[in-house]
Protein backbone atom coordinates (compact mmCIF):
# COMPACT_ATOMS: atom_id res chain seq x y z
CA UNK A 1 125.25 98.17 4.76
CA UNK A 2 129.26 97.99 3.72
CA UNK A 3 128.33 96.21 0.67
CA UNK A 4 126.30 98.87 -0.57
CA UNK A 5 129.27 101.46 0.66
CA UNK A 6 131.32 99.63 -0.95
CA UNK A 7 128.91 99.50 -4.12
CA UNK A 8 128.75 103.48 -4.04
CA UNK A 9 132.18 104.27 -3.56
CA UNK A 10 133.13 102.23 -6.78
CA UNK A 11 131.01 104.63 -8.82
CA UNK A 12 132.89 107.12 -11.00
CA UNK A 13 130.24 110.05 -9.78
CA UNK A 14 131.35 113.27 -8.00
CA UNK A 15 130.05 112.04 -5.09
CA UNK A 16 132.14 108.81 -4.32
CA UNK A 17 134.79 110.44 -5.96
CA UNK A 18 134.61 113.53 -3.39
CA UNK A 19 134.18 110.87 -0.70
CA UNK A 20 137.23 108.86 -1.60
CA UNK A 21 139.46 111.75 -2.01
CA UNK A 22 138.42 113.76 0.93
CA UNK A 23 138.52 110.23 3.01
CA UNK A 24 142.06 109.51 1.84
CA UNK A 25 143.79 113.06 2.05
CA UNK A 26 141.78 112.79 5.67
CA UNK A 27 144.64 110.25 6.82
CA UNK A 28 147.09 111.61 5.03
CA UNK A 29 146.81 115.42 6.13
CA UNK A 30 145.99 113.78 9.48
CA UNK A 31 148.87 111.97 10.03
CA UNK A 32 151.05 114.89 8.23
CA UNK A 33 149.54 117.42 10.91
CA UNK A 34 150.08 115.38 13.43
CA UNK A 35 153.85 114.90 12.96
CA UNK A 36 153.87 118.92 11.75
CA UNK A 37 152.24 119.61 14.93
CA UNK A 38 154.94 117.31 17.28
CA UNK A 39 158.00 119.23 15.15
CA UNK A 40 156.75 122.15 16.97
CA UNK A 41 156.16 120.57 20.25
CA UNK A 42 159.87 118.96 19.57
CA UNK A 43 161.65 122.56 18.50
CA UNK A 44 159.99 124.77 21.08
CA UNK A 45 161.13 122.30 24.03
CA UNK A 46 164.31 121.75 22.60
CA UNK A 47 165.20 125.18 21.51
CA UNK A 48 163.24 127.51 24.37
CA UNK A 49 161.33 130.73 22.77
CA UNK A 50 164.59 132.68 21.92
CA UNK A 51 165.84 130.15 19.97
CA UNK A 52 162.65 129.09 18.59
CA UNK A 53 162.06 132.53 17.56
CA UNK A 54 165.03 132.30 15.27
CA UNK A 55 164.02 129.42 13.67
CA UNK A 56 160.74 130.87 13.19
CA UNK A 57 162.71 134.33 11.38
CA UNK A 58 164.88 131.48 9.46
CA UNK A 59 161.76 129.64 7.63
CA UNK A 60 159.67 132.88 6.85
CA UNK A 61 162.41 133.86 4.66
CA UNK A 62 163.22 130.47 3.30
CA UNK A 63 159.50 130.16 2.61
CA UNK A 64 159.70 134.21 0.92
CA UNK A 65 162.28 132.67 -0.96
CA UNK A 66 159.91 129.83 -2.24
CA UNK A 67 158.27 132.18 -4.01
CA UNK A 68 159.95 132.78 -7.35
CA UNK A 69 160.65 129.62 -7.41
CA UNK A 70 157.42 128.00 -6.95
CA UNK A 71 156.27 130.94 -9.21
CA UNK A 72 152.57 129.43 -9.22
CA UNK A 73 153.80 126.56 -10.78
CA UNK A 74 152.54 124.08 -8.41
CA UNK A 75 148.92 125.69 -8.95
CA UNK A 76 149.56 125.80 -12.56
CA UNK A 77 150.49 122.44 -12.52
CA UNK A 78 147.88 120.65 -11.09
CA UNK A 79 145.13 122.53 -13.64
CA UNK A 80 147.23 122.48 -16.89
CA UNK A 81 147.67 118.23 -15.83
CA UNK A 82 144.33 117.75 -14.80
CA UNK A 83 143.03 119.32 -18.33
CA UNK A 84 145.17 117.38 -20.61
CA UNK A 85 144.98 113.95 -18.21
CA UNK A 86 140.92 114.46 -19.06
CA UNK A 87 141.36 115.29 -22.93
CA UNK A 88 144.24 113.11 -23.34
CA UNK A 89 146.99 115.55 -24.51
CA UNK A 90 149.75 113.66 -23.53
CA UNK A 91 152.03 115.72 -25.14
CA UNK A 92 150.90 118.28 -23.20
CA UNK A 93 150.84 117.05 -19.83
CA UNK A 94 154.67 116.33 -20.27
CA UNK A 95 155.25 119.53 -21.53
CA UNK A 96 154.20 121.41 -19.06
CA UNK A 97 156.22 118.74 -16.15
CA UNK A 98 159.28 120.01 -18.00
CA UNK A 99 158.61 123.55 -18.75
CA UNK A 100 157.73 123.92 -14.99
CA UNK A 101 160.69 122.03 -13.78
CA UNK A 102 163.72 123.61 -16.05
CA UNK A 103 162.14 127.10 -15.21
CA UNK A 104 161.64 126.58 -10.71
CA UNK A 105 165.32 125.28 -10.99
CA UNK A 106 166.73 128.29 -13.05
CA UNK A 107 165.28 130.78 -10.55
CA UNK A 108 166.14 128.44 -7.85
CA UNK A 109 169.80 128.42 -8.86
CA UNK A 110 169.83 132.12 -9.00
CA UNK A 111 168.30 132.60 -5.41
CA UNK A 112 170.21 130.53 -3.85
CA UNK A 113 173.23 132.20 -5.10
CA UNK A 114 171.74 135.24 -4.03
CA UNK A 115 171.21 134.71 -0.53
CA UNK A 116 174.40 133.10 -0.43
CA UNK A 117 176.37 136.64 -1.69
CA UNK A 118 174.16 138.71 1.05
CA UNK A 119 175.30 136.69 3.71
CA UNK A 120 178.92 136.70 2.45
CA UNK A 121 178.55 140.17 1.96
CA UNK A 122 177.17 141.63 5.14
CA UNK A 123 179.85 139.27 7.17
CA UNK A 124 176.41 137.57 8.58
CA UNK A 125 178.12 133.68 8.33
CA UNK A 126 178.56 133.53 12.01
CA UNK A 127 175.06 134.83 13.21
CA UNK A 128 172.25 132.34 14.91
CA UNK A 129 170.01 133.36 11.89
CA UNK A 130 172.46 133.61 9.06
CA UNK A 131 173.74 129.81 10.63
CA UNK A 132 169.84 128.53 10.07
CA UNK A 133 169.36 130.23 6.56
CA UNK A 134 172.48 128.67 5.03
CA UNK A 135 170.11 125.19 5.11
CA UNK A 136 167.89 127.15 2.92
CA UNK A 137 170.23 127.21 0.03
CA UNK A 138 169.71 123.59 -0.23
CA UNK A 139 165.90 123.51 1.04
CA UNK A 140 164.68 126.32 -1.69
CA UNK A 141 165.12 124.09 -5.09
CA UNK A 142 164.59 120.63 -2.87
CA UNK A 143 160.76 122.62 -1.69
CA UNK A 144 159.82 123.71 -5.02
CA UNK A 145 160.84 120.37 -6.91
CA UNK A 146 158.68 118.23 -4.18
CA UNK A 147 155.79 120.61 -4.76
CA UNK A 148 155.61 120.55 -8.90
CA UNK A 149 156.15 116.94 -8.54
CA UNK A 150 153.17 116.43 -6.05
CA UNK A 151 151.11 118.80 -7.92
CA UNK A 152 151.28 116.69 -10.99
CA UNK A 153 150.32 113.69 -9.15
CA UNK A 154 147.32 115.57 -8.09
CA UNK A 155 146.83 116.69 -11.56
CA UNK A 156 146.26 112.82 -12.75
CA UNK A 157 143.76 112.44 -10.38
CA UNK A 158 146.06 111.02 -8.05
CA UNK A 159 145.15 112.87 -5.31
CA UNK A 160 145.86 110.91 -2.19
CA UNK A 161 149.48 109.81 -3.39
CA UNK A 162 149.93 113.37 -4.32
CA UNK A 163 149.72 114.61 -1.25
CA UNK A 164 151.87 111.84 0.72
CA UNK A 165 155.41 112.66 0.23
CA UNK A 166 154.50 116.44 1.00
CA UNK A 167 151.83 116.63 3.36
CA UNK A 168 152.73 113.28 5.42
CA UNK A 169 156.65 111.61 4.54
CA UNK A 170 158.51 115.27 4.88
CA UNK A 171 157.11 116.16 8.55
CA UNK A 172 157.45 112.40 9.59
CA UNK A 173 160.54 112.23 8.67
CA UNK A 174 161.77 115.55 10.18
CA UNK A 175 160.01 114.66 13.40
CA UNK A 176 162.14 110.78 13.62
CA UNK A 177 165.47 113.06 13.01
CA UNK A 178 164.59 115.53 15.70
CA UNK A 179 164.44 112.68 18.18
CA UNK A 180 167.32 110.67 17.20
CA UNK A 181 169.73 113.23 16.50
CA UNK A 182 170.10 115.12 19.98
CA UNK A 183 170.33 111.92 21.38
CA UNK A 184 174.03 111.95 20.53
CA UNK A 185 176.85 114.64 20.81
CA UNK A 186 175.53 117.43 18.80
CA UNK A 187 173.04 120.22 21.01
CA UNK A 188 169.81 121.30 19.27
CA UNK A 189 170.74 124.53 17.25
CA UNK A 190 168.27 126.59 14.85
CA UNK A 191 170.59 125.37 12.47
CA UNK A 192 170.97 121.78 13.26
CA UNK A 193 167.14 121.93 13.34
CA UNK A 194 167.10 123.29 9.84
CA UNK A 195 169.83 121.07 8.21
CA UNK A 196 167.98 117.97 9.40
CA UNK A 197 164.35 119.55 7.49
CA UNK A 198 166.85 119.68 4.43
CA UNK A 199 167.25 115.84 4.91
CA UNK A 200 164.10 115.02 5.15
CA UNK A 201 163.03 116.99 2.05
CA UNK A 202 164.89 115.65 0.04
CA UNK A 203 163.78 112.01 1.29
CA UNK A 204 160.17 113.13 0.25
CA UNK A 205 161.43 114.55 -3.11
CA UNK A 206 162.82 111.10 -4.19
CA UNK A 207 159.65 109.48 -3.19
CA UNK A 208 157.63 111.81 -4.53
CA UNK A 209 159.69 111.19 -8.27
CA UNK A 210 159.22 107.92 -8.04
CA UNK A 211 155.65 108.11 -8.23
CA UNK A 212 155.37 110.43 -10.63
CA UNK A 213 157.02 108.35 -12.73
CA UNK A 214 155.04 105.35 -11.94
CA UNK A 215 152.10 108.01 -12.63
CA UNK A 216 153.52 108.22 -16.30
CA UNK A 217 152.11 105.09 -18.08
CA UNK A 218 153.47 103.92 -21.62
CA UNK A 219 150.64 106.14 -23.70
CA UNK A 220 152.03 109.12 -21.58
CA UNK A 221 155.82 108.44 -22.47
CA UNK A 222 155.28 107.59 -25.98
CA UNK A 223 154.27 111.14 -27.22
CA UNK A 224 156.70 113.79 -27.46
CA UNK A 225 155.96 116.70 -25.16
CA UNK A 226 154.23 119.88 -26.32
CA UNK A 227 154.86 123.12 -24.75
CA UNK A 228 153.29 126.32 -24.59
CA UNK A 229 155.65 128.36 -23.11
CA UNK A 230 154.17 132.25 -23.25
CA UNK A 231 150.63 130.91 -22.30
CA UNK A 232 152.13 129.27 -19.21
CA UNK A 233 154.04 132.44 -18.15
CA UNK A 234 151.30 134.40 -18.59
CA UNK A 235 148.94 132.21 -16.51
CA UNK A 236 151.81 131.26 -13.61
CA UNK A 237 153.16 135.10 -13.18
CA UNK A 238 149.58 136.34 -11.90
CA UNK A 239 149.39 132.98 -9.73
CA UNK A 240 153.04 133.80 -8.31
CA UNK A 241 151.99 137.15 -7.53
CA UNK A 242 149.36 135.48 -5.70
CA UNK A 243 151.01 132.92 -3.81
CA UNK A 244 153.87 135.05 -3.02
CA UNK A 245 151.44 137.79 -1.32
CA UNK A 246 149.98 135.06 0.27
CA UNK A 247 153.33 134.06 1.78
CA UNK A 248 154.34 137.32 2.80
CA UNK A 249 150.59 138.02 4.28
CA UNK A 250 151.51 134.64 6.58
CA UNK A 251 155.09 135.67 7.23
CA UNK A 252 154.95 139.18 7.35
CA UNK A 253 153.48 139.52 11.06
CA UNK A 254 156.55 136.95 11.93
CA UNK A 255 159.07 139.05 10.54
CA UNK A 256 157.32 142.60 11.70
CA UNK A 257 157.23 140.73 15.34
CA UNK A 258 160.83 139.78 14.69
CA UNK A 259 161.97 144.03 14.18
CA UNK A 260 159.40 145.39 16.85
CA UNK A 261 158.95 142.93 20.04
CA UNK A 262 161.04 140.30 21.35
CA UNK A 263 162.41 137.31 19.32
CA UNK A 264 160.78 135.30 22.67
CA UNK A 265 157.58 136.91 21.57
CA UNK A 266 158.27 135.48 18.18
CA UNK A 267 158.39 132.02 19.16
CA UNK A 268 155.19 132.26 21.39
CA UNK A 269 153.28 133.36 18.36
CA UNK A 270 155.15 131.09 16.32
CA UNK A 271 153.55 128.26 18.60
CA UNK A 272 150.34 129.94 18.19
CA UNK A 273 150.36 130.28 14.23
CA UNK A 274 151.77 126.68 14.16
CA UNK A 275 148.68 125.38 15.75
CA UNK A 276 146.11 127.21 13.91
CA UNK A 277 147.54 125.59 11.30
CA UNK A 278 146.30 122.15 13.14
CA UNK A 279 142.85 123.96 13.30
CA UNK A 280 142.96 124.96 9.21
CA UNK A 281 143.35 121.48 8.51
CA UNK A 282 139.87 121.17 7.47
CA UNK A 283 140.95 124.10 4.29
CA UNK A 284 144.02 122.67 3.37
CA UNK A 285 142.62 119.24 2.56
CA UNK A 286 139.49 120.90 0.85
CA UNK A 287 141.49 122.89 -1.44
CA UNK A 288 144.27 120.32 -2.31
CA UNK A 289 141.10 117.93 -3.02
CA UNK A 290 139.12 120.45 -4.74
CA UNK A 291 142.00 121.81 -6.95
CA UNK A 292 141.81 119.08 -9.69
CA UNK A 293 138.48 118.10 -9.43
CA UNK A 294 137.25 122.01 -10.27
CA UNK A 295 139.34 121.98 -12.45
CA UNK A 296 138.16 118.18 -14.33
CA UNK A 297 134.77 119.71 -13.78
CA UNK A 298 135.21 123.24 -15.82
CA UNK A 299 137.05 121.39 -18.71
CA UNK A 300 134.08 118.99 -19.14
CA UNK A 301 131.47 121.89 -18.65
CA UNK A 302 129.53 120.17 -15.74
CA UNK A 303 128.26 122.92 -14.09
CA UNK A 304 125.54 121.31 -12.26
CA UNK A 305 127.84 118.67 -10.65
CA UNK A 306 130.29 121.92 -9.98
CA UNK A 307 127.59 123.96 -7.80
CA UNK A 308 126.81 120.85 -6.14
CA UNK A 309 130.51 120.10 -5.25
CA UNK A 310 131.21 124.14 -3.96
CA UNK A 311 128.02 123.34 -1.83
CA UNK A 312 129.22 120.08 0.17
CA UNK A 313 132.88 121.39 0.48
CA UNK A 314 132.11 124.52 2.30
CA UNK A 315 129.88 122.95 4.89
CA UNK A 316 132.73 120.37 5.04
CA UNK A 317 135.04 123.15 6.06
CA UNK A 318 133.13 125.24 8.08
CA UNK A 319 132.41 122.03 10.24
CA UNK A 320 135.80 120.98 10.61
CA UNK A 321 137.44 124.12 11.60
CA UNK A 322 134.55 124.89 14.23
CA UNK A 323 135.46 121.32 15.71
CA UNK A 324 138.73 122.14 15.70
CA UNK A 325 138.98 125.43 17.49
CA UNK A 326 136.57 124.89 20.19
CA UNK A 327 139.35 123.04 22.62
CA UNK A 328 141.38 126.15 22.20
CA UNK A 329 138.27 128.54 22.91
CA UNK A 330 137.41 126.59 26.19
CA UNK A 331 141.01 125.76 27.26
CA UNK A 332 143.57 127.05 25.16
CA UNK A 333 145.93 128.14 28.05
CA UNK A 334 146.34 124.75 29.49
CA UNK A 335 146.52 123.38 26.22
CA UNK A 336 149.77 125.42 25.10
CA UNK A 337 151.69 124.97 28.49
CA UNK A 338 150.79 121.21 28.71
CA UNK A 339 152.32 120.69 24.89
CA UNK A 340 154.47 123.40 24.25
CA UNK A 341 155.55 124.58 28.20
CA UNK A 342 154.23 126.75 30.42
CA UNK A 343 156.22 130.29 28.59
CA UNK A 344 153.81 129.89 25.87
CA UNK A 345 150.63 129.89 27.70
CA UNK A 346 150.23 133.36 26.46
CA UNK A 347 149.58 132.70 23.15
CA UNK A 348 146.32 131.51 23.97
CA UNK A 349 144.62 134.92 22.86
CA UNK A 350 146.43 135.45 19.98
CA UNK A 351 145.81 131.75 18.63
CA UNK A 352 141.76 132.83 19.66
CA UNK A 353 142.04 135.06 16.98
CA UNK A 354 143.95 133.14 14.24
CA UNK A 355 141.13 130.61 14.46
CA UNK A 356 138.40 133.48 13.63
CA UNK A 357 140.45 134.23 11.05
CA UNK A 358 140.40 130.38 9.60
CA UNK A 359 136.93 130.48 10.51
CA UNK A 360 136.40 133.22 8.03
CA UNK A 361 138.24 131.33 5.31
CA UNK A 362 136.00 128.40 5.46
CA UNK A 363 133.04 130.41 5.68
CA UNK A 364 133.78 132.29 2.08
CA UNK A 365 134.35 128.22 0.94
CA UNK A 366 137.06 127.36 -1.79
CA UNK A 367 136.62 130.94 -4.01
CA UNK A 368 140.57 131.07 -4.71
CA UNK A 369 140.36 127.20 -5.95
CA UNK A 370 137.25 128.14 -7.92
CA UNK A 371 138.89 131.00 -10.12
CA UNK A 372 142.32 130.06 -10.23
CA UNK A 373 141.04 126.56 -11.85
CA UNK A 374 138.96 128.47 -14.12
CA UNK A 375 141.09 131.01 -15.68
CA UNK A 376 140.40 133.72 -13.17
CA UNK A 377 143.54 133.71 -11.48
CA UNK A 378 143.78 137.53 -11.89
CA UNK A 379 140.99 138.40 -9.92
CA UNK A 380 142.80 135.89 -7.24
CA UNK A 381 145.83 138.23 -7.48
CA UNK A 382 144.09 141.50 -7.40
CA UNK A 383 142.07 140.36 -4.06
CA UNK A 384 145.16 139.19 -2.73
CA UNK A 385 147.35 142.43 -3.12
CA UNK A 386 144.05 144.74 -1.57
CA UNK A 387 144.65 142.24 1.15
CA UNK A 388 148.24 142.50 1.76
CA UNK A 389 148.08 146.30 1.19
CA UNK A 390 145.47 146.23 4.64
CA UNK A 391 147.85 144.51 6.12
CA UNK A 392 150.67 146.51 5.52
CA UNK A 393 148.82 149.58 6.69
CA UNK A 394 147.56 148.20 9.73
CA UNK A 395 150.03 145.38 11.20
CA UNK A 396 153.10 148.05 12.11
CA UNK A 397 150.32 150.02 13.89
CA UNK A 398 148.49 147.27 16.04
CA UNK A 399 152.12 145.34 16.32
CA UNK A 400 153.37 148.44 18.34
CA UNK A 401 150.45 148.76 20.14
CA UNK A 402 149.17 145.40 21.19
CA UNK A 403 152.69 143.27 20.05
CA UNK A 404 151.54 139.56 18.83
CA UNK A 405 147.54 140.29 20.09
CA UNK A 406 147.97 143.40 16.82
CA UNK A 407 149.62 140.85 14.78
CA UNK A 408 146.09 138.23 15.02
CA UNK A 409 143.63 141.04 14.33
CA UNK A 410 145.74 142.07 11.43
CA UNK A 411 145.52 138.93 10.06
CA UNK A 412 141.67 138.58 10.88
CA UNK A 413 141.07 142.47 8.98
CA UNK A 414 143.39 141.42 5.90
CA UNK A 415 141.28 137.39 5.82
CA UNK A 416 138.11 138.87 5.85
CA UNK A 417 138.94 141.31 3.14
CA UNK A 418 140.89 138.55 0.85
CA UNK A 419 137.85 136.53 0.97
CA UNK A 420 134.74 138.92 0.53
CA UNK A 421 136.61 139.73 -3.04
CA UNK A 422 136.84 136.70 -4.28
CA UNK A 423 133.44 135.45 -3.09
CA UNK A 424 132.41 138.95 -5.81
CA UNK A 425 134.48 137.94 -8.21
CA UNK A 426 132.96 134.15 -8.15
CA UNK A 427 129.19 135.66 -8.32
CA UNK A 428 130.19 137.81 -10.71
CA UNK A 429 132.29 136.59 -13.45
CA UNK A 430 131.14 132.54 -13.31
CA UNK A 431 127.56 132.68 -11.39
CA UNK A 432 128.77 130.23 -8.67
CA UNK A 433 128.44 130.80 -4.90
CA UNK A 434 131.44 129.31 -2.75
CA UNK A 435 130.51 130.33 0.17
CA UNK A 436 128.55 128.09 3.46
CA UNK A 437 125.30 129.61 2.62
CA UNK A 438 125.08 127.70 -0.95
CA UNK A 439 124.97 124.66 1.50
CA UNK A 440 122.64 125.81 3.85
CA UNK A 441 120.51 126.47 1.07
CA UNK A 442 120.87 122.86 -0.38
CA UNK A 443 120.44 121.29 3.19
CA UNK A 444 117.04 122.97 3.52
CA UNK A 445 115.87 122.49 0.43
């Protein structure tokens, strides 16, 4: 029985290809979560819900900030990699590595200087949150540079080292400084918290370079790089447009929550967004895996092995997220004040509804992967500023009159829309079904 495992996974097929990558970013996001999930556990005991509530307000607009200068180049990336790594356009896969990298630290460089004038300003320098945004300065060009260089890694079909400086070293490492550091003079501070997530960014980043390189054999170096500059803007702006909406779609309720309730009512739904991001673990290692595979797939014109992979991966996710969420639907309560202490407790309903919402996603299967891969990422965009624009209309409503409980249904209304788009625009434009029914389908046939 293991020798004929062993036999299958050493195939080149989709299959033990799929297995082996899923299998592998399995630990990795795993063990990643896991330490992700204990930074919270670590920052809401050591900081209370006030103060976690700040540090919440502080990453929403560091992450905002990631935007520009990310601009979809992670996404871009991995697909622009994975193409030439399949056709052998060595010139081109290094072209794009530097075009990507001289443009995200441009931008970076002018953000940063940015935020740094509105602070100086506005006379904000002595503020809890201005004290835990001057970290993101530093963490803005440090983020962006860890995720081009792990998207690259990804686009050589490395996807399992791809995904361990980001996904696993840079929580693990945040989580070992949270416990040695307050064990000496300095007190736990939204700002201490975010200097020492600066640190272990960086860590990551150097790793993360130092596989890339490894990544870039002697046929790779030897050819000088090609670039393609306007065709890359004009495929990364719609792609920023979409990531960025999809940021502020995740970090809009925070910061609404943050003008209109309580900053302790922040933290609590903080905790609760934090571990529905445990329970979407099952998406985020679907689409990371499924990235440069659809993309391998489309360039080679295998459309039969495509349908086939859509099928499997949204049963995969749909499975995993029901597993997931059903400790939380049975005894969610307990759960939060056992973990996080007993004033978060009340999350409970709000997380409820946050895993609907990740429910939906994996329902709908990887339709964002699916057309951003294949040249659709327009369509990606338009779904995801309908979405945003729902959200916008109703979150200030139900915020005011249900406080974090409006802030989960908001994001439930604006998932379900986001996805029933793109699932159109995949039937549609390419004649491939993403969502869990192509797998039912294929299970009872």
């Amino acid at each position: 029985m293991i020798n004929r495992l062993r036999d299958y996974l050493a195939r080149d097929s989709l299959g033990p290809t799929l297995a082996k990558a899923i299998t592998g970013s399995a630990g990795i996001r795993v063990v990643g979560l896991a330490f992700g999930f204990l930074v919270g556990v670590q920052l809401a005991r050591g900081l209370g819900a006030e103060g976690y509530g700040v540090y919440g307000l502080a990453m929403s607009i560091i992450a905002l900030l990631t935007v520009p200068t990310e601009f979809g180049f992670p996404q871009l990336v991995t697909r622009e990699v994975a193409a030439a790594y399949a056709n052998e356009q060595w010139g081109r896969l290094r072209g794009v590595l530097r075009w990507a990298t001289r443009a995200s630290m441009t931008i970076a460089a002018f953000v940063g200087l940015c935020l740094l004038a509105w602070l100086i300003w506005n006379g904000e320098l002595q503020g809890a949150l201005a004290k835990a945004l001057l970290p993101g300065i530093a963490l803005v060009p440090v983020v962006a540079l860890l995720s081009i260089h792990s998207a690259a890694l990804r686009g050589t079909q490395q996807i399992i080292r791809g995904q361990f400086a980001e996904a696993a070293l840079r929580p693990g490492l945040h989580s070992l400084l949270l416990f040695g550091v307050p064990l000496g003079l300095f007190p736990m501070t939204p700002a201490l918290a975010m200097w020492l997530g600066v640190i272990a960014a960086t860590v990551s980043l150097m790793v993360a370079h130092r596989l890339l390189m490894r990544a870039m054999t002697p046929k790779v170096r030897a050819n000088e790089p090609e670039t393609s500059s306007r065709q890359w803007w004009f495929s990364a702006i719609p792609m920023a447009m979409t990531e960025g909406m999809r940021l502020l779609q995740s970090h809009l309720l925070i910061l609404l929550l943050g003008a209109m309730v309580s900053v302790a009512e922040v933290g609590v739904f903080r905790v609760a967004a934090s571990t529905t991001a445990l329970v979407a673990m099952p998406l985020t290692l679907f689409n990371i895996v499924s990235m440069p595979l659809v993309a391998k797939l489309h360039a080679t014109q295998q459309r039969v092995q495509l349908r086939r992979m859509l099928a499997l991966v949204s049963g995969g996710m749909v499975l995993g997220v029901l597993l997931l969420s059903l400790p939380f639907f049975i005894a969610g309560e307990q759960l939060l004040a056992f973990v996080f202490g007993r004033e978060f407790s009340s999350g409970n309903q709000a997380l409820v509804i946050l895993c609907v919402a990740a429910l939906v996603n994996a329902l709908f299967g990887i339709n964002a992967v699916l057309l951003n891969m294949t040249g659709h990422q327009k369509k990606v965009t338009s779904a995801s500023a309908f979405a945003l624009a729902l959200l916008l209309v109703v979150s200030p409503i139900l915020i005011k009159d249900y406080g974090m409980m409006g802030a989960a249904y908001s994001n439930l209304a604006s998932a379900a829309l986001w996805n029933a788009l793109m699932w159109r625009d995949c039937q549609r434009l390419l004649g491939l079904d993403t969502g869990v029914w192509g797998f039912l389908r294929k299970s009872a046939n």
